[in-house]
Protein backbone atom coordinates (compact mmCIF):
# COMPACT_ATOMS: atom_id res chain seq x y z
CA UNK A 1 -27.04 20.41 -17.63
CA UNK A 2 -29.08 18.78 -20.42
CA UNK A 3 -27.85 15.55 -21.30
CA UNK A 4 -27.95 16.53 -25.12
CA UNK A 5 -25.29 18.86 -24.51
CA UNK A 6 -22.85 15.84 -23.13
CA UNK A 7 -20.42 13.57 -25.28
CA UNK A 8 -20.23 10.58 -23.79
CA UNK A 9 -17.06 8.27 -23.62
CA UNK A 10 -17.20 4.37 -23.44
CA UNK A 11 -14.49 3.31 -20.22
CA UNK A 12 -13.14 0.52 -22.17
CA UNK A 13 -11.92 2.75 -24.89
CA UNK A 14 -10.50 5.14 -21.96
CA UNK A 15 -8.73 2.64 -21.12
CA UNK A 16 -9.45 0.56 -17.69
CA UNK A 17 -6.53 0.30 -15.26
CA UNK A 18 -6.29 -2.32 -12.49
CA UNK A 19 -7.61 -5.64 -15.03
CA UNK A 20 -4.86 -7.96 -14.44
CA UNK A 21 -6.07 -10.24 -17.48
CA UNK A 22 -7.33 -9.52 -20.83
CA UNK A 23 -8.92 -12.68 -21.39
CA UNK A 24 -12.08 -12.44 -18.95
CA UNK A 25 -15.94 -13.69 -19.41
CA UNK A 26 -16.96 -10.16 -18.97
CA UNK A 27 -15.11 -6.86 -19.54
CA UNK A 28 -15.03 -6.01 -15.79
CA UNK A 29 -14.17 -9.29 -14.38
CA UNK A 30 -11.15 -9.63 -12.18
CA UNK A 31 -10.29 -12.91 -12.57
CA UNK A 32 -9.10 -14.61 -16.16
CA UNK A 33 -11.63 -17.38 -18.18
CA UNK A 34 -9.71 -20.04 -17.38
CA UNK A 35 -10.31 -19.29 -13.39
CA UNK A 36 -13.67 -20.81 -13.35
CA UNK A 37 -12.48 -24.15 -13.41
CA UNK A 38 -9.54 -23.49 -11.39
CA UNK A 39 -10.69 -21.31 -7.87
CA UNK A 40 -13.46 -22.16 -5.41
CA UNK A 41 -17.13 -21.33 -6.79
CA UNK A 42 -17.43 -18.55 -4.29
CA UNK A 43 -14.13 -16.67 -5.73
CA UNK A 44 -15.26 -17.30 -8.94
CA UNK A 45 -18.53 -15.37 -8.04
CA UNK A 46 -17.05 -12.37 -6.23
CA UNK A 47 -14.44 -11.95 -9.18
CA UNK A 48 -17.17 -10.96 -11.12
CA UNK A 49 -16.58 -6.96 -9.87
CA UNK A 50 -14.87 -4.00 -10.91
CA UNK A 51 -13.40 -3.74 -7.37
CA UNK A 52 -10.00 -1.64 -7.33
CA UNK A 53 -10.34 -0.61 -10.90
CA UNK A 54 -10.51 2.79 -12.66
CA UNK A 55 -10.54 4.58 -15.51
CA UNK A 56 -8.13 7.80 -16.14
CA UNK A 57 -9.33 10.85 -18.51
CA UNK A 58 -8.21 14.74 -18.99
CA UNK A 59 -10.56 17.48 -19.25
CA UNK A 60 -11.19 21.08 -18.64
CA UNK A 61 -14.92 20.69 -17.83
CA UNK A 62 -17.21 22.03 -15.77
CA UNK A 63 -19.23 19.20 -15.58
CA UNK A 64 -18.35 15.48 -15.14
CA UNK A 65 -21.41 13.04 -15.58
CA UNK A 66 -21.29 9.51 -15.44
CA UNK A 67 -23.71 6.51 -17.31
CA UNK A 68 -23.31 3.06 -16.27
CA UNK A 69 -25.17 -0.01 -16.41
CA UNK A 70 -25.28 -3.10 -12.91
CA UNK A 71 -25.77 -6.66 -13.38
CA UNK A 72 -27.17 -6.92 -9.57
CA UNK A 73 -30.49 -5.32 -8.27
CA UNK A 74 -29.38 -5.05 -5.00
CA UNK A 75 -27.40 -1.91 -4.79
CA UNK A 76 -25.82 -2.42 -1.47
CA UNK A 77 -25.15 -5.28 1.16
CA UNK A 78 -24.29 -4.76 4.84
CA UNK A 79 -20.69 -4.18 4.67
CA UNK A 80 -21.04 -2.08 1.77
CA UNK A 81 -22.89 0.89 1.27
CA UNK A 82 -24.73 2.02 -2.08
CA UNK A 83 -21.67 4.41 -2.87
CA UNK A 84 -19.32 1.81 -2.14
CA UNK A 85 -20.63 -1.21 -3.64
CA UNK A 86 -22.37 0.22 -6.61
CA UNK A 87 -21.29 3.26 -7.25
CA UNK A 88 -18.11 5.85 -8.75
CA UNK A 89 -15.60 7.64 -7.03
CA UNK A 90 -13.57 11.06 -8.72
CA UNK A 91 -10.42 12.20 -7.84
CA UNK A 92 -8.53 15.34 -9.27
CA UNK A 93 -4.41 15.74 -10.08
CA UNK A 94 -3.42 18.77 -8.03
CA UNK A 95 0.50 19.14 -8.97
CA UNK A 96 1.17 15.56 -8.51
CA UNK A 97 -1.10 14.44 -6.05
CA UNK A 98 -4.73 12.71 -5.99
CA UNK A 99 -7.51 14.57 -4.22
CA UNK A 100 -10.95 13.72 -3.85
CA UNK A 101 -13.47 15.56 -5.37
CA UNK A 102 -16.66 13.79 -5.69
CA UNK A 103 -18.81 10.31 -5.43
CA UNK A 104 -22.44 9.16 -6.99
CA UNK A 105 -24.13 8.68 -3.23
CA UNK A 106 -27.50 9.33 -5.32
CA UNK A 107 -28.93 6.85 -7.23
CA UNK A 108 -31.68 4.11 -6.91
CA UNK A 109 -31.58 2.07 -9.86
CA UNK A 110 -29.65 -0.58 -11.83
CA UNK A 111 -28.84 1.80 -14.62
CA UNK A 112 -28.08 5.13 -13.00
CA UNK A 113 -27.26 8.38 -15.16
CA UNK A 114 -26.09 11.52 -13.05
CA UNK A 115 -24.03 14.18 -12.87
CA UNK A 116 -20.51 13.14 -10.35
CA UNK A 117 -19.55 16.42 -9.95
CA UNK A 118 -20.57 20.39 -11.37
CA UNK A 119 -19.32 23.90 -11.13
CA UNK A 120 -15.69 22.86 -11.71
CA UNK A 121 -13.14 25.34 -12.52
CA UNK A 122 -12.98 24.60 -15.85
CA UNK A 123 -8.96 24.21 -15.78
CA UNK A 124 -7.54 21.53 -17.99
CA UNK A 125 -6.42 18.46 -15.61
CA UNK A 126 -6.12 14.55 -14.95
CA UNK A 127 -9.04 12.87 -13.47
CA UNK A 128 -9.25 9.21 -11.45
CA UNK A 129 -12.41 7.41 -11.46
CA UNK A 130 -12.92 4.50 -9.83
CA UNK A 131 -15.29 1.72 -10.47
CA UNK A 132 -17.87 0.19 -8.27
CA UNK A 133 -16.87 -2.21 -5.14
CA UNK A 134 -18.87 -5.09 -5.19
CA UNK A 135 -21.47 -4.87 -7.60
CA UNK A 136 -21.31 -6.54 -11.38
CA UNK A 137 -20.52 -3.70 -14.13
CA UNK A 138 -21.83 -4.17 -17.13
CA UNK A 139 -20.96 -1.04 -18.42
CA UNK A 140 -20.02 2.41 -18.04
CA UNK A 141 -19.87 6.03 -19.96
CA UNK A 142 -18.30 9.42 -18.80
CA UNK A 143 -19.81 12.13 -20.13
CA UNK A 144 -18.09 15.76 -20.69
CA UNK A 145 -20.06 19.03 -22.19
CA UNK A 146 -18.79 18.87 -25.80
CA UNK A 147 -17.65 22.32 -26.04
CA UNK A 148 -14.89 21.06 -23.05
CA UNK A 149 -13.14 17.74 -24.67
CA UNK A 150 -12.06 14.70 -22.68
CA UNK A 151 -8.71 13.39 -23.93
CA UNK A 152 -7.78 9.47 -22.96
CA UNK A 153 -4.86 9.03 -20.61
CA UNK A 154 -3.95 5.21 -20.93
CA UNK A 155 -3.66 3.11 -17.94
CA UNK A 156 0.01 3.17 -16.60
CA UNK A 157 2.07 0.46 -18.07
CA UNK A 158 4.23 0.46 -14.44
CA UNK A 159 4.43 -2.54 -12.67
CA UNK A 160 1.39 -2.97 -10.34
CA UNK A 161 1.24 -3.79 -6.73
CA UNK A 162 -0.96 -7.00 -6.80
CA UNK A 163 -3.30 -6.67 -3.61
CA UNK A 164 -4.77 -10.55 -2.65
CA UNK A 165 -6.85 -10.78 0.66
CA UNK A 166 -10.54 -10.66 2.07
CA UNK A 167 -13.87 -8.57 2.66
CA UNK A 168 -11.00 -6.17 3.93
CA UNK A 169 -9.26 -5.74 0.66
CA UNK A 170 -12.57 -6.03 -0.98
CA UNK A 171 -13.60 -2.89 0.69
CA UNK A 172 -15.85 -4.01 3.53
CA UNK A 173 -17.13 -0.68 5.24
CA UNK A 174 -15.37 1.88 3.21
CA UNK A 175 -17.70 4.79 2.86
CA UNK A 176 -16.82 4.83 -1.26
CA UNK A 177 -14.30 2.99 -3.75
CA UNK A 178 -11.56 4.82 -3.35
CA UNK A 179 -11.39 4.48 0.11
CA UNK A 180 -10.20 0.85 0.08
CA UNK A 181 -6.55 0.57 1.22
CA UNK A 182 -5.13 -0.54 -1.93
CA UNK A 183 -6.54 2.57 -3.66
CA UNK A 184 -4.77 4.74 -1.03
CA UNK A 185 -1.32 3.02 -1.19
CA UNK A 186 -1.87 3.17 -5.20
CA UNK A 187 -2.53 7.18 -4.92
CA UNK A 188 0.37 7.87 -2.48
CA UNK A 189 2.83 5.65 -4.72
CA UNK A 190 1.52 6.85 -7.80
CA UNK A 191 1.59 3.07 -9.22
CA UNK A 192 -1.31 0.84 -10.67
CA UNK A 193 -3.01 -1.72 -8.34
CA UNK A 194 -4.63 -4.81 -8.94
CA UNK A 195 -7.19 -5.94 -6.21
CA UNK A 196 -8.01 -9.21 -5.59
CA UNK A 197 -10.21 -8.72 -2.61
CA UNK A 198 -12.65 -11.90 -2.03
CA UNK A 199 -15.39 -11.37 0.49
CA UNK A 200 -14.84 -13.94 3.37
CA UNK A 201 -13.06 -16.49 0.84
CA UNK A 202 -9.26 -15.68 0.78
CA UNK A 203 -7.97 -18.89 1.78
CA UNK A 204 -4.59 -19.42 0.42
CA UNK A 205 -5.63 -21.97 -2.02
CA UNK A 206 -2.53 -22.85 -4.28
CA UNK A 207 -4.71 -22.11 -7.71
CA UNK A 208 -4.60 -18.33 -6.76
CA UNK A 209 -1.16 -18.57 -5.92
CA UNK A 210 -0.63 -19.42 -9.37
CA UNK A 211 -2.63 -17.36 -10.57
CA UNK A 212 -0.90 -14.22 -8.91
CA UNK A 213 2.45 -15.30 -10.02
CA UNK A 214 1.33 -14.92 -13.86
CA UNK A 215 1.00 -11.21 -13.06
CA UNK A 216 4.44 -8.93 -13.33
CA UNK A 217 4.02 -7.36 -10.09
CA UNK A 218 6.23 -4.72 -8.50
CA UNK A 219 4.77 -6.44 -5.33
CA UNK A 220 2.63 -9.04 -3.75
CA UNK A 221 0.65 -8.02 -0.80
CA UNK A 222 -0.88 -10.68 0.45
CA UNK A 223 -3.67 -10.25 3.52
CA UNK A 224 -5.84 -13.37 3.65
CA UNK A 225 -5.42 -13.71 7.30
CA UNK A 226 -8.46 -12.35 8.87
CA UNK A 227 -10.12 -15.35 7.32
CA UNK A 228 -7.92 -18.36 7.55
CA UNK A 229 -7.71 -20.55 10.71
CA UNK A 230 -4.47 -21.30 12.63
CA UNK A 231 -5.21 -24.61 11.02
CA UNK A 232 -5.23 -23.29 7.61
CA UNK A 233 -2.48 -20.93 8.53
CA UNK A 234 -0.09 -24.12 8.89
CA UNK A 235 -1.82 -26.31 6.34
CA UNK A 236 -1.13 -23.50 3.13
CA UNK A 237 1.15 -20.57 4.09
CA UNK A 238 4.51 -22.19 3.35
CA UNK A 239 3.19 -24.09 0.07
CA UNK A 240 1.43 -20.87 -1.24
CA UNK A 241 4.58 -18.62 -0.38
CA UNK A 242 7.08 -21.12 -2.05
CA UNK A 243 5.08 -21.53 -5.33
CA UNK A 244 4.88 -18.02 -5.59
CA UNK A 245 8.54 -17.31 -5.21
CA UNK A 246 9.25 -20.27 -7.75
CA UNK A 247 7.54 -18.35 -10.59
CA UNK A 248 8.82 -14.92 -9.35
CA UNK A 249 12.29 -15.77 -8.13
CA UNK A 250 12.87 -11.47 -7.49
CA UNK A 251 9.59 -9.81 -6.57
CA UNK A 252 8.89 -8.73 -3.43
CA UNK A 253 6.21 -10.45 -1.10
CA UNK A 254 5.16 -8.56 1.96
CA UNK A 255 2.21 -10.72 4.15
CA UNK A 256 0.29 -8.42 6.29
CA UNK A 257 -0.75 -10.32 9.47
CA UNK A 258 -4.46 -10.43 11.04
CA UNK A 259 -4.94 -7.92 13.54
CA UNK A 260 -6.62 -7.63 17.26
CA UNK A 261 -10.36 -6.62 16.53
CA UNK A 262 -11.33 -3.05 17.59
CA UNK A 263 -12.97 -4.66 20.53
CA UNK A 264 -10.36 -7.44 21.70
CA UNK A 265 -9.56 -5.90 24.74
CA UNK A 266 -12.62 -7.30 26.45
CA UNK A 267 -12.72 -10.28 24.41
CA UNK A 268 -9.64 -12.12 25.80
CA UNK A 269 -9.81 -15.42 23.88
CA UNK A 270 -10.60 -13.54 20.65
CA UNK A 271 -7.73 -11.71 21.25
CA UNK A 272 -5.48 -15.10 21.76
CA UNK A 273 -6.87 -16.71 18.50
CA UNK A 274 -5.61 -13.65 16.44
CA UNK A 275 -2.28 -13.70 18.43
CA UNK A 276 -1.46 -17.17 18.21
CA UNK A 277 -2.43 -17.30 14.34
CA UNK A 278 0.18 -14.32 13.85
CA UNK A 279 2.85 -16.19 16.08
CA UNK A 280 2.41 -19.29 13.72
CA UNK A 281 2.97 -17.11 10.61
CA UNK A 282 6.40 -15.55 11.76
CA UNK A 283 7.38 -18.80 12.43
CA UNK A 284 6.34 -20.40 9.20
CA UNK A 285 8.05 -16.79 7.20
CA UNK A 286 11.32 -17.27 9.85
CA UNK A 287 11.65 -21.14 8.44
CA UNK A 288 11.02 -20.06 5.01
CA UNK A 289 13.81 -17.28 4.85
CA UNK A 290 16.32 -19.69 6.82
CA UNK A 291 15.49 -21.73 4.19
CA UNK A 292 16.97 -19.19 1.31
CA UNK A 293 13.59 -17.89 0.23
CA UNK A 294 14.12 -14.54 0.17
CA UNK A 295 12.27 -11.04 -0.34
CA UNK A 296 9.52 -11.68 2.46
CA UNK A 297 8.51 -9.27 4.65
CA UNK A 298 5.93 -9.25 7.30
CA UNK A 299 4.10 -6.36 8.22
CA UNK A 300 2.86 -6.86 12.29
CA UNK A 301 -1.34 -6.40 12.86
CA UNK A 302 -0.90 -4.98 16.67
CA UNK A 303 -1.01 -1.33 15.40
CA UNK A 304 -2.59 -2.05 11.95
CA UNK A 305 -6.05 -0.20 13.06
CA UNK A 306 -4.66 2.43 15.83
CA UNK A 307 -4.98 1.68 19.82
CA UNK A 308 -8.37 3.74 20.49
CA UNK A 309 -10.65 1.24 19.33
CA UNK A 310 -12.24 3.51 17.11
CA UNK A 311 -11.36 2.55 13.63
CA UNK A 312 -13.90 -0.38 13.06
CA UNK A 313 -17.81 -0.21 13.00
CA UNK A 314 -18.13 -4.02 13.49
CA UNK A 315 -14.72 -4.92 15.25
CA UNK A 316 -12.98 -6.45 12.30
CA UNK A 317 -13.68 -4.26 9.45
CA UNK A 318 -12.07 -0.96 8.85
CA UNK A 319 -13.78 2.52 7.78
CA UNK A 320 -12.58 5.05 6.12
CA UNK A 321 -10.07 5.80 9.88
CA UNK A 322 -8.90 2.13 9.71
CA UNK A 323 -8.58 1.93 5.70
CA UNK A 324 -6.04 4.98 6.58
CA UNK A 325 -4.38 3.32 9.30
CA UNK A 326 -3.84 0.37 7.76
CA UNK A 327 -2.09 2.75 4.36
CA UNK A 328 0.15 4.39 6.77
CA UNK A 329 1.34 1.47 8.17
CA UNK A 330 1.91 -0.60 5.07
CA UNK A 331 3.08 2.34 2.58
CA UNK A 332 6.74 2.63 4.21
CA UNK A 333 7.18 -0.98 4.11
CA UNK A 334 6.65 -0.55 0.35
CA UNK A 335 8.59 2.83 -0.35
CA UNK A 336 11.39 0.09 1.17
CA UNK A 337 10.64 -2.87 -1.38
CA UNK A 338 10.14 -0.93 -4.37
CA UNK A 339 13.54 1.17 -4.39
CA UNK A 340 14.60 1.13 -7.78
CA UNK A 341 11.24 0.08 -9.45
């Protein structure tokens, strides 16, 4: 289709769901101004993407075609693929339920302009689109043929579930953005989700601990554990849990524990780090709820990725298989926590 024929619609006045802060350096930016003095330099850095958010629209075109604009000239890294880390993701509502429909895998340069997705049926519906992974938006357009109409459908003003953790959360090896696990559980529980996902640097310090509580979650997921230490484990768990149940005396806090790699069972003393660091934290969470902090739940890592092995390309982090896994495992833990929300 000719690209005269398009309207085009900035995403910020769509609407962008999944910004926890208003007050950012940059419109996509995950983390708030004030962060920069606050988190380590390499958070700072990787807060800088779009990762877990989208944008929500209705239309009854044919044709969806996207515009948008990259801060970084290289378009993929080696956890993350070009669709993935720089690229847009489209789901469809089907009668109350998200399905996939298509992804930019096609583009080569820092300011791409294609078509997502053509030869639609043309009926009238909700559509999902997520933002790029990794990569620094600078700024993005959907376009619609202007004979079809796109309408705005705000973000959701629901309580969020507020997603901190690693390269895993950041969406290390998922084959596109939506594939990420927080995107799945926020699909399947029909609620917002804020993703703060930092690539190899979710330590636990007590800044992001504050930073999380000044968000109204529904929940806090936290999943840092793949890249803390036992020693770290001890050093921050129980300070970093109890801060953030001072400033949110009733939300729920569910810690997902590190998991055996895909290839542990021939890797003994890999396999006893990962144990022993998961021992330590059910003993720190035990303590803490003898204690009276309550509304902690732990979700177990033996069965996080499956038994066959197959759910990892590099041992630790997930594909699409393992993102899956890891939803199914996690989302009835949360249909649990959120009764009544």
């Amino acid at each position: 289709m000719n690209s005269e024929h398009l309207i085009w619609h900035d995403a910020l006045d769509l609407g962008v769901e999944g910004k926890g802060w208003d007050d950012t350096v940059e419109p996509y930016d995950r983390l708030p101004r004030k962060a920069q003095s606050l988190v380590p330099k390499s958070v700072w850095v990787l807060s800088q993407s779009s990762t877990g958010m989208c944008v929500r629209f209705r239309t009854g075109a044919t044709a969806i075609h996207a515009r948008w604009s990259l801060l970084k000239k290289e378009l993929g890294e080696a956890n993350f693929n070009r669709c993935a880390d720089s690229g847009l993701d489209l789901y469809g509502d089907d009668n109350g339920t998200w399905r996939w429909i298509a992804a930019t895998c096609r583009f080569d340069s820092q300011t791409p302009q294609v078509p997502i997705v053509e030869g639609l049926d043309g009926v009238e519906r909700d559509y999902l689109l997520y933002l790029p992974l990794r990569n620094k938006l600078a700024s993005l357009e959907v376009g619609a043929p202007a004979d079809a109409g796109l309408k705005r459908v705000p973000p959701r003003t629901r309580r969020p579930l507020v997603v901190y953790g690693t390269s895993i959360v950041h969406g290390a090896y998922a084959s596109r953005c939506g594939m990420v696990y927080p995107s799945i559980l926020g699909r399947r529980l029909q609620r917002p989700v804020i993703n703060l996902g930092f690539s190899g640097s979710a330590r636990m310090e007590i800044e992001l601990a504050d930073l999380l509580a000044e968000l109204e979650a529904a929940a806090y997921i936290l999943d840092p554990f793949p890249n803390m230490t036992r020693e770290l484990v001890d050093e921050r768990l129980d300070p970093f849990v109890r801060r953030l149940r001072e400033c949110r005396p009733a939300t729920p806090i569910v810690l997902v524990e590190d998991f055996p790699r895909t290839n542990s069972w021939i890797l003994p003393e890999q396999e006893r780090s990962v144990r022993e660091k998961c021992r330590r934290c059910r003993e720190i969470l035990d303590k803490l709820g003898c204690e009276g902090i309550n509304g902690l739940h732990i979700i177990q890592g033996d069965r996080l990725l499956g038994d066959d092995n197959e759910a990892s390309i590099d041992g630790i982090h997930p594909g699409d298989l393992g993102f899956t896994r890891m939803a199914d495992i996690i989302e009835p833990v949360l249909n649990g926590v959120l009764v009544g929300q």
